[in-house]
C-alpha atoms as a PDB file:
ATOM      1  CA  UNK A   1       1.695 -14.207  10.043  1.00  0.00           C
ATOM      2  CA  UNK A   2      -1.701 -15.572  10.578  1.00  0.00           C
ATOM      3  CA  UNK A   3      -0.844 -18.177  13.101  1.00  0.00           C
ATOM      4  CA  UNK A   4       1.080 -14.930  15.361  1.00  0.00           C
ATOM      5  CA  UNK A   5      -2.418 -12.726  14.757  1.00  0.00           C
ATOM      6  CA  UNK A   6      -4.530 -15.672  15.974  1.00  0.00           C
ATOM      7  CA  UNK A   7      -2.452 -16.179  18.629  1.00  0.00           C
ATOM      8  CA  UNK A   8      -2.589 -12.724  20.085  1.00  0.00           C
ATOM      9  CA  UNK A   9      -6.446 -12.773  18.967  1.00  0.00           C
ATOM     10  CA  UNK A  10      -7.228 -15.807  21.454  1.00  0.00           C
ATOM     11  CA  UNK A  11      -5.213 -14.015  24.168  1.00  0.00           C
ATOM     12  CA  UNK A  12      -6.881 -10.666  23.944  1.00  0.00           C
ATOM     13  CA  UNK A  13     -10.684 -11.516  22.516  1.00  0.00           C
ATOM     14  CA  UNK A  14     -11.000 -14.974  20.905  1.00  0.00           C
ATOM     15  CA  UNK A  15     -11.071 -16.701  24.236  1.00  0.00           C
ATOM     16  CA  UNK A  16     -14.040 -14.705  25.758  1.00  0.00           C
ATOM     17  CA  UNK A  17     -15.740 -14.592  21.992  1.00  0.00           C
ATOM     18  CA  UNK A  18     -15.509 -18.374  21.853  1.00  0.00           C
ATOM     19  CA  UNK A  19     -16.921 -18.854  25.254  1.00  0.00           C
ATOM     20  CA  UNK A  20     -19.813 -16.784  23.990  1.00  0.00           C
ATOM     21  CA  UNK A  21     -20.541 -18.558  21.391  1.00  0.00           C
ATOM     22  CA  UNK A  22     -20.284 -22.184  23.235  1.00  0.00           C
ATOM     23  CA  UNK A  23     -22.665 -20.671  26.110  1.00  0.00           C
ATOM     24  CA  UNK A  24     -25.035 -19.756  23.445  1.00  0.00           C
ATOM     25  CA  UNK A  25     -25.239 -23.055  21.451  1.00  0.00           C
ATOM     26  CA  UNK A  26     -25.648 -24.923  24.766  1.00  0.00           C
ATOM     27  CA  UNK A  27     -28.619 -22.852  25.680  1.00  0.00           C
ATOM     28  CA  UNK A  28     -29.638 -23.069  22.432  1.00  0.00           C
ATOM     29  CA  UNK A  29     -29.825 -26.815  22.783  1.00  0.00           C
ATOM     30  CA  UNK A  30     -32.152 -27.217  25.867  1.00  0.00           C
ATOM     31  CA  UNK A  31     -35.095 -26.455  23.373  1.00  0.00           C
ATOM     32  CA  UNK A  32     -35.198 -29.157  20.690  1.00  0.00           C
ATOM     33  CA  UNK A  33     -36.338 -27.062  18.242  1.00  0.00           C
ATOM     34  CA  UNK A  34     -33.441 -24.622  18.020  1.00  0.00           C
ATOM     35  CA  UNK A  35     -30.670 -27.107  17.825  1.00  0.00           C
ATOM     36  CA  UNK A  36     -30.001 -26.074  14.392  1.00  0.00           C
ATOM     37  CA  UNK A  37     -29.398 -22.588  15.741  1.00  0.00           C
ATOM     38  CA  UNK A  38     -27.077 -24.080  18.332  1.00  0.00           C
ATOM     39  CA  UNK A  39     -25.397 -25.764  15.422  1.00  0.00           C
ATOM     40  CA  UNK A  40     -24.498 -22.213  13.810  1.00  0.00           C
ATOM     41  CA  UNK A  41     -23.855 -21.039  17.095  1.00  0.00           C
ATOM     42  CA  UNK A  42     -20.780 -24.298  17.591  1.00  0.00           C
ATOM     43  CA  UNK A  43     -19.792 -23.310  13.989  1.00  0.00           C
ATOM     44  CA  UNK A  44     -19.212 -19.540  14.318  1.00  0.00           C
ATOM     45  CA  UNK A  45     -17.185 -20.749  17.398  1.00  0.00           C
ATOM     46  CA  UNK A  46     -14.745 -22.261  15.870  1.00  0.00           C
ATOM     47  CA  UNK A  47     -14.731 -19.408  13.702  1.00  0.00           C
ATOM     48  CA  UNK A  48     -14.180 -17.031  16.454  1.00  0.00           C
ATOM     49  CA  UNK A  49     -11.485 -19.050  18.118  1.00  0.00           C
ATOM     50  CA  UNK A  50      -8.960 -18.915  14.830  1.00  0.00           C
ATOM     51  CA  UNK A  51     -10.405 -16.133  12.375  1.00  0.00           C
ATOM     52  CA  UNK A  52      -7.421 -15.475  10.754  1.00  0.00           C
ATOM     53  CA  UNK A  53      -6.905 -17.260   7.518  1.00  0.00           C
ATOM     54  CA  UNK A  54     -10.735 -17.871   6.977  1.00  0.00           C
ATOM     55  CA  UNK A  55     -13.774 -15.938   5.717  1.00  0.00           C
ATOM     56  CA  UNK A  56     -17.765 -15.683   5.695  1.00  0.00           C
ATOM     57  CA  UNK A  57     -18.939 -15.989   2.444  1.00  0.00           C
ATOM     58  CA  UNK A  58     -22.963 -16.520   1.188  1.00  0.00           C
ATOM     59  CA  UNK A  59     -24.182 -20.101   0.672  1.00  0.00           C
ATOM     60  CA  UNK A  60     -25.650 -19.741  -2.784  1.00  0.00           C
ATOM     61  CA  UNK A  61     -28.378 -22.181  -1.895  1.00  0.00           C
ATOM     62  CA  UNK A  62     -29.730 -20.323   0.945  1.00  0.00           C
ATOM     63  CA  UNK A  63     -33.442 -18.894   0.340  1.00  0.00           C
ATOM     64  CA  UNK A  64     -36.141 -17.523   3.114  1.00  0.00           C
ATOM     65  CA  UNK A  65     -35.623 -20.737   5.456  1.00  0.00           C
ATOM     66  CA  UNK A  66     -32.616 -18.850   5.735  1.00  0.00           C
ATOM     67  CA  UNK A  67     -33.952 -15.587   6.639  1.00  0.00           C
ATOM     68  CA  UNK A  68     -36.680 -16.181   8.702  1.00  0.00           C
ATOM     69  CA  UNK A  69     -34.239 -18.514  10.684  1.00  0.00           C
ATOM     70  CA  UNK A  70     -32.216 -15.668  11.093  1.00  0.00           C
ATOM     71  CA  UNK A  71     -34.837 -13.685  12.313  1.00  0.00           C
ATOM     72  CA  UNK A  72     -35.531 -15.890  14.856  1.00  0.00           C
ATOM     73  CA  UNK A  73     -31.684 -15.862  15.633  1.00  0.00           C
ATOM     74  CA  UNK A  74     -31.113 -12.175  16.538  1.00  0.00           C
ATOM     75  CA  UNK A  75     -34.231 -12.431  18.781  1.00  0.00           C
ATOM     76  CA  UNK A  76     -32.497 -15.613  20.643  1.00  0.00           C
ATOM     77  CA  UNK A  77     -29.073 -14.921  20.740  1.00  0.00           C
ATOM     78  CA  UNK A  78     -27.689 -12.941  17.818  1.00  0.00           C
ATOM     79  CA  UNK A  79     -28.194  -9.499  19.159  1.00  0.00           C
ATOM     80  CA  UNK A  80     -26.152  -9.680  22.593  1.00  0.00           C
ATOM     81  CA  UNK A  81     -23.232 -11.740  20.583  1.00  0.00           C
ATOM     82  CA  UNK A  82     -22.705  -8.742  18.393  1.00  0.00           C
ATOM     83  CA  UNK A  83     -23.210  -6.299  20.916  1.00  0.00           C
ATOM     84  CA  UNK A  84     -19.505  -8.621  22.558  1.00  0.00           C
ATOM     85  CA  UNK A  85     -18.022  -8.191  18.870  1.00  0.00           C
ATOM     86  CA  UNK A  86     -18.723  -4.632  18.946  1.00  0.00           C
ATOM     87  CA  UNK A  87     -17.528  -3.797  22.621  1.00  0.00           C
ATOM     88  CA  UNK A  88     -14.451  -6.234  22.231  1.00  0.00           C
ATOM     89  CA  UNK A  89     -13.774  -4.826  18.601  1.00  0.00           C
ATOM     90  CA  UNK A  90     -14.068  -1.016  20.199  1.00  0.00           C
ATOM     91  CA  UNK A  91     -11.020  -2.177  23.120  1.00  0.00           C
ATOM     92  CA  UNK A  92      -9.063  -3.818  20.780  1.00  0.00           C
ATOM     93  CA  UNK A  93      -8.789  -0.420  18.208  1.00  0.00           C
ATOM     94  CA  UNK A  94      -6.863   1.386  21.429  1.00  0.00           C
ATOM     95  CA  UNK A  95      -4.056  -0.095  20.618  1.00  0.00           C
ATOM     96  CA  UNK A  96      -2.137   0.009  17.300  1.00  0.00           C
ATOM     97  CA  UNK A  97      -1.259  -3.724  18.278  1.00  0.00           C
ATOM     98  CA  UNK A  98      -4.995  -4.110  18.569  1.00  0.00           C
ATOM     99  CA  UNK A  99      -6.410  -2.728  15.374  1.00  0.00           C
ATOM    100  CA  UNK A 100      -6.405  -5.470  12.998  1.00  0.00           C
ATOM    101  CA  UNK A 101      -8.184  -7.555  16.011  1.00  0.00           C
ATOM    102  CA  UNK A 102     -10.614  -5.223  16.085  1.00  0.00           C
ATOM    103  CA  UNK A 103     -10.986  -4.914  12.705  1.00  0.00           C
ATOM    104  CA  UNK A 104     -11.337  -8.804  12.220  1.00  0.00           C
ATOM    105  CA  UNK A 105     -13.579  -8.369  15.572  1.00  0.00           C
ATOM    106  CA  UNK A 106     -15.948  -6.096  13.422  1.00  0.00           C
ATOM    107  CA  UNK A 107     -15.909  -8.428   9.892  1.00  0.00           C
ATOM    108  CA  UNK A 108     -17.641 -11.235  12.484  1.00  0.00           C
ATOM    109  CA  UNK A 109     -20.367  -8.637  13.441  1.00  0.00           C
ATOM    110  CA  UNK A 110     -22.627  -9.330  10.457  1.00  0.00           C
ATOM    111  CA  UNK A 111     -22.507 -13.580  10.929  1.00  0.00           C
ATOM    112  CA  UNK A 112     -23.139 -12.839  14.758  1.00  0.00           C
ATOM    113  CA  UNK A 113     -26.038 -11.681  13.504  1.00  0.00           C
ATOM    114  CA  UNK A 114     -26.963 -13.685  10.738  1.00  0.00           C
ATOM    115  CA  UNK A 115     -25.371 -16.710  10.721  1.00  0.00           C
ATOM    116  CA  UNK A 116     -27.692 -19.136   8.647  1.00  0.00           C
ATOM    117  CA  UNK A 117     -27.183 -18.906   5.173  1.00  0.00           C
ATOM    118  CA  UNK A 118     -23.193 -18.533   5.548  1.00  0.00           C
ATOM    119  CA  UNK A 119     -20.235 -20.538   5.207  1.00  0.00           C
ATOM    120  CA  UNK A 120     -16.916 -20.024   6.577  1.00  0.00           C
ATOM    121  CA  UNK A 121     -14.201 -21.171   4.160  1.00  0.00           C
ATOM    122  CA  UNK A 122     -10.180 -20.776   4.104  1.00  0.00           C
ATOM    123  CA  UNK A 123      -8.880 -17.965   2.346  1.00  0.00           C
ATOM    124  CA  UNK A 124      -6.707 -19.953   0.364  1.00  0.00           C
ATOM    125  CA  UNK A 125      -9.493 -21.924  -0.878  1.00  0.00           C
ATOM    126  CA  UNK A 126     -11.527 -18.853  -1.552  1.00  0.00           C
ATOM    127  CA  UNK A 127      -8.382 -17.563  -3.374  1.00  0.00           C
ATOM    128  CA  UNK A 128      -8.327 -20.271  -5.000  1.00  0.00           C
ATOM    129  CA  UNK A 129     -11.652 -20.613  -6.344  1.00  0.00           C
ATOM    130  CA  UNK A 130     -11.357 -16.886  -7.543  1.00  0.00           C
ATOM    131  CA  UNK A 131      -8.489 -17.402  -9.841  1.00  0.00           C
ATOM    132  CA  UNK A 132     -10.346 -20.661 -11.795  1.00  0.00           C
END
C-alpha cells in the first residue's frame, strides 16, 4: 500500500515538492557557509520524493546549534517551502483520492520549516524501536 500512495504522491505533488527542495539546496550551496543548510535541504528531498513508509522524528542530541540554525533556515528558505506544502497539501484535500496526500503533505510542514535537529527514519524501524 505504501509503494501505490507514493506512487500517486510523486505524480500529483512529490515531483514539484522534490524539485523544491533540490532548487533550494543548490542555492543554498553558492554561499559556503550554508552548505549544511543545503545538506538538510538534499535530505528532506529525498524525504519528499517517497514519504510514505518514513517519519520525522527529534534527534535527541540536538541543542541551540540546532535552533538558531533553524532560525536562520526559515529566513533562507524554510518559509516559501512550507508555504508549497501548504498550497499543494490544500489541492490535494479536493479530492477524496487526494486526502491522505495532503495529509502526509501537511505532516512535512513542520521539517520544511525546521529541519535541523530531525531525522527521518522508516516506520518499521521506528516501530520497531517502540516495541523493545
Amino acid at each position: 500500500m505504501r509503494t501505490i500512495l507514493n506512487i500517486i504522491w510523486i505524480i500529483l505533488a512529490g515531483w514539484v515538492l522534490f524539485l523544491g527542495y533540490i532548487v533550494a539546496g543548490i542555492l543554498l550551496c553558492i554561499p559556503i557557509v550554508t552548505i549544511p543548510w543545503a545538506i538538510a535541504s538534499f535530505r528532506i528531498a529525498r524525504y519528499a520524493i517517497w514519504p510514505f513508509g518514513r517519519e520525522v522524528v527529534s534527534k535527541p542530541t540536538a541543542g541551540v546549534g540546532s535552533f538558531l540554525g533553524n532560525v536562520l533556515w526559515v529566513v533562507l528558505a524554510g518559509w516559501w517551502l512550507a508555504i508549497g506544502h501548504i498550497v499543494s497539501g490544500i489541492a490535494l484535500c479536493i479530492t477524496i483520492i487526494g486526502i491522505p496526500m495532503g495529509i502526509a503533505d501537511f505532516k512535512m510542514v513542520p521539517v520544511s520549516l525546521m529541519p535541523l535537529g530531525k531525522e527521518i527514519v522508516s516506520t518499521r524501524k521506528s516501530a520497531f524501536d517502540r516495541t523493545l
